[in-house]
C-alpha atoms as a PDB file:
ATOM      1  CA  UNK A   1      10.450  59.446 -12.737  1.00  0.00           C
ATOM      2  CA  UNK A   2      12.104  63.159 -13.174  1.00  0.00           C
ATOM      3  CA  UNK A   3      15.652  63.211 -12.778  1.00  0.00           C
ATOM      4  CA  UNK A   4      17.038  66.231 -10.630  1.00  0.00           C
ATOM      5  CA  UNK A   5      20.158  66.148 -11.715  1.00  0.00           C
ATOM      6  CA  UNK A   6      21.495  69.104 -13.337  1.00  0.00           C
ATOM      7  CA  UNK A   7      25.219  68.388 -13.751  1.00  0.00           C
ATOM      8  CA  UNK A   8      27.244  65.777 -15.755  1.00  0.00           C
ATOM      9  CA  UNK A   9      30.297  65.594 -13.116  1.00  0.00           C
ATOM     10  CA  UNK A  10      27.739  65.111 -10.126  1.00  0.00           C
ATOM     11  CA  UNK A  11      29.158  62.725  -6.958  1.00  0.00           C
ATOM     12  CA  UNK A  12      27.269  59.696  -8.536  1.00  0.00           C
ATOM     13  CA  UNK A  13      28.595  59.708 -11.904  1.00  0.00           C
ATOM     14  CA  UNK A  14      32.419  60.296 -10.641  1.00  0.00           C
ATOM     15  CA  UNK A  15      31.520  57.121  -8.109  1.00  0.00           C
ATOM     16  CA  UNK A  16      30.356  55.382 -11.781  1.00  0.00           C
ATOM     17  CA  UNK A  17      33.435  56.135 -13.340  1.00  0.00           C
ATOM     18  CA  UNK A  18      35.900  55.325 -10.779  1.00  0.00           C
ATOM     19  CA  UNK A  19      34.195  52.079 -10.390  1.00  0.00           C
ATOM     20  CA  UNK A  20      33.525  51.514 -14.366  1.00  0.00           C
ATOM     21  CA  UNK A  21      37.518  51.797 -15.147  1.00  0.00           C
ATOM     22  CA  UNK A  22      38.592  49.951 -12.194  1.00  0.00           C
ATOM     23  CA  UNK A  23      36.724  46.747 -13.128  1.00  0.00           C
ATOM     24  CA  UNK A  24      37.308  47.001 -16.784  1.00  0.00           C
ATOM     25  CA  UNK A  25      41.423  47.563 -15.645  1.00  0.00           C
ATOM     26  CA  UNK A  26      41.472  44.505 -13.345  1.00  0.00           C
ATOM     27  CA  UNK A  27      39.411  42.539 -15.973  1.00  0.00           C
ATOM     28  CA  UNK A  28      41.465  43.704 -18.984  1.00  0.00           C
ATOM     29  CA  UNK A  29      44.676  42.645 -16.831  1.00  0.00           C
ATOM     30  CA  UNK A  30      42.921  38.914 -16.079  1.00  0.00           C
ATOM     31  CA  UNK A  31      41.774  38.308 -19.284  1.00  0.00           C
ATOM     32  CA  UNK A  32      45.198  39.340 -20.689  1.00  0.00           C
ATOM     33  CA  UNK A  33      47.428  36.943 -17.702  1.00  0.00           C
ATOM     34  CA  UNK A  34      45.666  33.841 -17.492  1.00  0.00           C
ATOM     35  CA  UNK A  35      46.143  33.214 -21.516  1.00  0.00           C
ATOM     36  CA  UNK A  36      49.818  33.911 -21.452  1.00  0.00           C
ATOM     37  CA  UNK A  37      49.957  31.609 -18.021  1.00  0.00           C
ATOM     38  CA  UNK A  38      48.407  28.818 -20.087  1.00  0.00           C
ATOM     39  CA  UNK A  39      50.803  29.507 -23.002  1.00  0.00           C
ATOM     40  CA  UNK A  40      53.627  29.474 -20.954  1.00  0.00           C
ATOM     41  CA  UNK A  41      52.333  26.517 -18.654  1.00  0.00           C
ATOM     42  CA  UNK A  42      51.688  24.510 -21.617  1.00  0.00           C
ATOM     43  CA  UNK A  43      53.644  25.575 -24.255  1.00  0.00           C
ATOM     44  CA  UNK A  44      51.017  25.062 -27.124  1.00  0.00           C
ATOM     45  CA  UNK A  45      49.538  27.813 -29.157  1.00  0.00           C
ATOM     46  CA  UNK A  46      47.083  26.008 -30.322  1.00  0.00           C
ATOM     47  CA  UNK A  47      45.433  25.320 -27.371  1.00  0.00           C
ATOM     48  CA  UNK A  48      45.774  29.284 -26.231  1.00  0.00           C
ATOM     49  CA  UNK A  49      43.935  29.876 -29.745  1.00  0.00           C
ATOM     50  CA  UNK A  50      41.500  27.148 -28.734  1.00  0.00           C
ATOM     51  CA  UNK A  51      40.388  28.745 -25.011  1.00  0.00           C
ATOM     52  CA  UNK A  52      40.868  32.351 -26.247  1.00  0.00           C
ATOM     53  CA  UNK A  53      38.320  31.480 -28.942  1.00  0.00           C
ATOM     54  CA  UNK A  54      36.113  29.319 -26.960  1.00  0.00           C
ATOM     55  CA  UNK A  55      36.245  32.139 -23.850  1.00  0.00           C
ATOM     56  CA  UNK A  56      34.205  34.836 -26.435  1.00  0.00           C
ATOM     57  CA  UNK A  57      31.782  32.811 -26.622  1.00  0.00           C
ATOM     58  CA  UNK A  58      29.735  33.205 -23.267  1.00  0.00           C
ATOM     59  CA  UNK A  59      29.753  37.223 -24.401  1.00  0.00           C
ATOM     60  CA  UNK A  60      27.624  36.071 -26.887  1.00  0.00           C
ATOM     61  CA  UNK A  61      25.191  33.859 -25.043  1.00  0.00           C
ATOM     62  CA  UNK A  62      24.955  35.857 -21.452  1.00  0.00           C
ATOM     63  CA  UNK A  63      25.110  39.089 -22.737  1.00  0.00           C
ATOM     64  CA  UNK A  64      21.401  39.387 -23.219  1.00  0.00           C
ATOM     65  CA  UNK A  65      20.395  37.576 -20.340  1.00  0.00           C
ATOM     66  CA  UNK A  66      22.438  40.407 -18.646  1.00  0.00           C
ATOM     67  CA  UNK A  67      20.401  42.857 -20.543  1.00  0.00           C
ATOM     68  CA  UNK A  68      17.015  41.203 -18.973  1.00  0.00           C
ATOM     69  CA  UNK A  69      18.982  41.652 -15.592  1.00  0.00           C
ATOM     70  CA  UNK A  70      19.476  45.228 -15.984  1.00  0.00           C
ATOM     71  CA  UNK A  71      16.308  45.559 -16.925  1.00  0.00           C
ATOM     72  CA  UNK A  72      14.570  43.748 -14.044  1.00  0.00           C
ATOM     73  CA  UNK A  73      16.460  44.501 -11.085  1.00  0.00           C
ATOM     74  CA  UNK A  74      18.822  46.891  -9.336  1.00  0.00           C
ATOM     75  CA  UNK A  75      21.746  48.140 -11.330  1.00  0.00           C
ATOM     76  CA  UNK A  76      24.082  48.689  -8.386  1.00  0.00           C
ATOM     77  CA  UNK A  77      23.310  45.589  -6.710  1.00  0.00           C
ATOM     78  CA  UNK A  78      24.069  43.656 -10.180  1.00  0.00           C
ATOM     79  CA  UNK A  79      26.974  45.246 -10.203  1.00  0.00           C
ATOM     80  CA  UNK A  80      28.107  44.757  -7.077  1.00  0.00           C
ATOM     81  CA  UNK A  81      27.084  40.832  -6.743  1.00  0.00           C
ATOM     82  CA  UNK A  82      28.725  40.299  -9.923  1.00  0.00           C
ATOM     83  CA  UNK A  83      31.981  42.380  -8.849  1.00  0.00           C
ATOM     84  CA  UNK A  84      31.904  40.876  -5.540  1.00  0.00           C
ATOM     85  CA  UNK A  85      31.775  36.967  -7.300  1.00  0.00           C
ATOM     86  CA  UNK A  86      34.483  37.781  -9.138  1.00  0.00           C
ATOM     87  CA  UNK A  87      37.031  38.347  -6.248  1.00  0.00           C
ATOM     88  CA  UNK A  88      35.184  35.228  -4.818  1.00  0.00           C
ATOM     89  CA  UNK A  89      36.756  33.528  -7.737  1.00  0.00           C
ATOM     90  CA  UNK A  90      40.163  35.071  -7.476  1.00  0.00           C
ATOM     91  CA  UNK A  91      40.451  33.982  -4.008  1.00  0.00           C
ATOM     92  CA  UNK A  92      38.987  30.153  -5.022  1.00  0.00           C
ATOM     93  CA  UNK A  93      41.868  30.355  -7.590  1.00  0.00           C
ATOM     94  CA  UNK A  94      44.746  31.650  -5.429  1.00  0.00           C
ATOM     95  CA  UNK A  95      43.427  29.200  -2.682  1.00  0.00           C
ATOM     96  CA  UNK A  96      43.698  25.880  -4.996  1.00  0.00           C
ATOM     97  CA  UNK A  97      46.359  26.901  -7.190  1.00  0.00           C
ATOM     98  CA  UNK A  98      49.161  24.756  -4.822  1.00  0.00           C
ATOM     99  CA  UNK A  99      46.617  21.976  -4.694  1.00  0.00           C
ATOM    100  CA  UNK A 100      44.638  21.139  -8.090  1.00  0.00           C
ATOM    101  CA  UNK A 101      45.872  20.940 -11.946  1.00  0.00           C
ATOM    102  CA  UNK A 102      46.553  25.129 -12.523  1.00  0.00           C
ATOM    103  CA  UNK A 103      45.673  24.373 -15.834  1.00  0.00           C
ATOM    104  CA  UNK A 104      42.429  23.527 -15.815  1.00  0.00           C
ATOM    105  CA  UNK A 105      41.350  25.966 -12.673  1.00  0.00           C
ATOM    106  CA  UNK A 106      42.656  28.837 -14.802  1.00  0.00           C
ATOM    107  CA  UNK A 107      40.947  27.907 -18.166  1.00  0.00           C
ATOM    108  CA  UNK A 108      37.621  27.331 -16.218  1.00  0.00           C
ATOM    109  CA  UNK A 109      38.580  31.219 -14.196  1.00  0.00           C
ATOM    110  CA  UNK A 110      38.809  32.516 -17.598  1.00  0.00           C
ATOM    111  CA  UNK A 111      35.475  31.361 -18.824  1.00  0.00           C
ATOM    112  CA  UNK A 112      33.725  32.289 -15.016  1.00  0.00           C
ATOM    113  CA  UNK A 113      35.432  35.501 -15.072  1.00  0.00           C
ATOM    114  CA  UNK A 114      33.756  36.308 -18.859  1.00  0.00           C
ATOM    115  CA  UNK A 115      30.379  35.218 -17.993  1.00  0.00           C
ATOM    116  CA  UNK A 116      29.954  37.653 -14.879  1.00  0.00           C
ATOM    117  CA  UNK A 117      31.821  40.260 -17.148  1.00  0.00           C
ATOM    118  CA  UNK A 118      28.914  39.904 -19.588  1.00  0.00           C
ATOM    119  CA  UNK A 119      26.048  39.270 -17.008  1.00  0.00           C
ATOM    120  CA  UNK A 120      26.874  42.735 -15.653  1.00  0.00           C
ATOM    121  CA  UNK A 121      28.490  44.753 -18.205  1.00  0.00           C
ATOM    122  CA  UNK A 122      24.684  45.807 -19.889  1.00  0.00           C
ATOM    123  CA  UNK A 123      23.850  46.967 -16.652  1.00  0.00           C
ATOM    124  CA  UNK A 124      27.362  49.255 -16.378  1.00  0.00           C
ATOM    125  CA  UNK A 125      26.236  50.510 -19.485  1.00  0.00           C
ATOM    126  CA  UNK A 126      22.168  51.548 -18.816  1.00  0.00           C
ATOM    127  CA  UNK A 127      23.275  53.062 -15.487  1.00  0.00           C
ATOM    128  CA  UNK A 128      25.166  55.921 -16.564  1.00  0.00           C
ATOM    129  CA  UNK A 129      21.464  57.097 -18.065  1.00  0.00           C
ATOM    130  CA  UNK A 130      19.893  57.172 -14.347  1.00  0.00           C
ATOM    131  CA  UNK A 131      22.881  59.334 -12.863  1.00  0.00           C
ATOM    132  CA  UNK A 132      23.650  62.200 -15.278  1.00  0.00           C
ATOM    133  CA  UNK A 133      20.786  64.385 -17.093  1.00  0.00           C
ATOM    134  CA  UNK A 134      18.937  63.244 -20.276  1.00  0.00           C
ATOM    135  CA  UNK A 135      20.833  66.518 -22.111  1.00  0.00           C
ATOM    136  CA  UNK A 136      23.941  65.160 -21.032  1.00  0.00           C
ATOM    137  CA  UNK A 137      23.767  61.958 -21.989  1.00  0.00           C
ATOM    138  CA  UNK A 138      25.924  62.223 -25.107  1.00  0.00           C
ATOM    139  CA  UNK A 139      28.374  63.456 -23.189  1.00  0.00           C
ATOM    140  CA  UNK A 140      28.959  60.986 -20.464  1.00  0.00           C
ATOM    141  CA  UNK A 141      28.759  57.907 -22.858  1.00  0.00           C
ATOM    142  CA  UNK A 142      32.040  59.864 -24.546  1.00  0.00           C
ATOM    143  CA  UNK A 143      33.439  59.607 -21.467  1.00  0.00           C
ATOM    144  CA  UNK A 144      32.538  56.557 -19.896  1.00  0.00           C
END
């Protein structure tokens, strides 16, 4: 398939980009509150080490099953589906924060929250080749 785009700052690749730093913002600033809510809920470093450890490892497990996603199907709608089960999650959270153990519910958000990160970051990355041109390439990666 020939791409006919001939520019890197096209409409598509701004739309990437916007969308690209906004998730990675609002995931950066999740990933960084819920472990100082559990240190400050429970008052034990040890445990923070323990979930902050344990919550790297699904980047290592669903990363490449991500990979096989973005491979197989639709980039956008990966992204999107994944995006849109994230707020699902928010929501679930804010919803039974007044009415389950916060604890828990925000140690198992944490973990949810890093699997869909790494079930759709691969395709994030591979779409950025389908929406600028192949000399370009470099370029965009630098910026994205």
């Amino acid at each position: 398939m020939e791409n006919s785009i001939t520019k890197l700052w096209n409409k598509n690749f701004i739309f990437y980009i916007i969308a690209f730093e906004l998730a990675q913002i609002a995931t950066s600033l999740l990933l960084f509150a819920i472990p100082i809510y559990i240190l400050m809920a429970t008052n034990n470093p040890a445990l923070l080490g323990t979930v902050m450890t344990l919550s790297w490892l699904p980047y290592v497990l669903f990363t490449p099953i991500g990979g096989a996603l973005a491979d197989r199907f639709n980039k956008r709608h990966i992204i999107i589906l994944f995006n849109l089960l994230i707020v699902v999650i928010i929501g679930l959270y804010i919803i039974f924060t007044g009415n389950v153990d916060t604890l828990l519910i925000s140690i198992m958000m944490l973990i949810l929250i890093i699997v869909l990160q790494s079930l759709q970051s691969p395709s994030f990355e591979t779409a950025v080749y389908y929406i600028v041109p192949k000399e370009k390439i470099m370029k965009a990666k630098a910026i994205a």
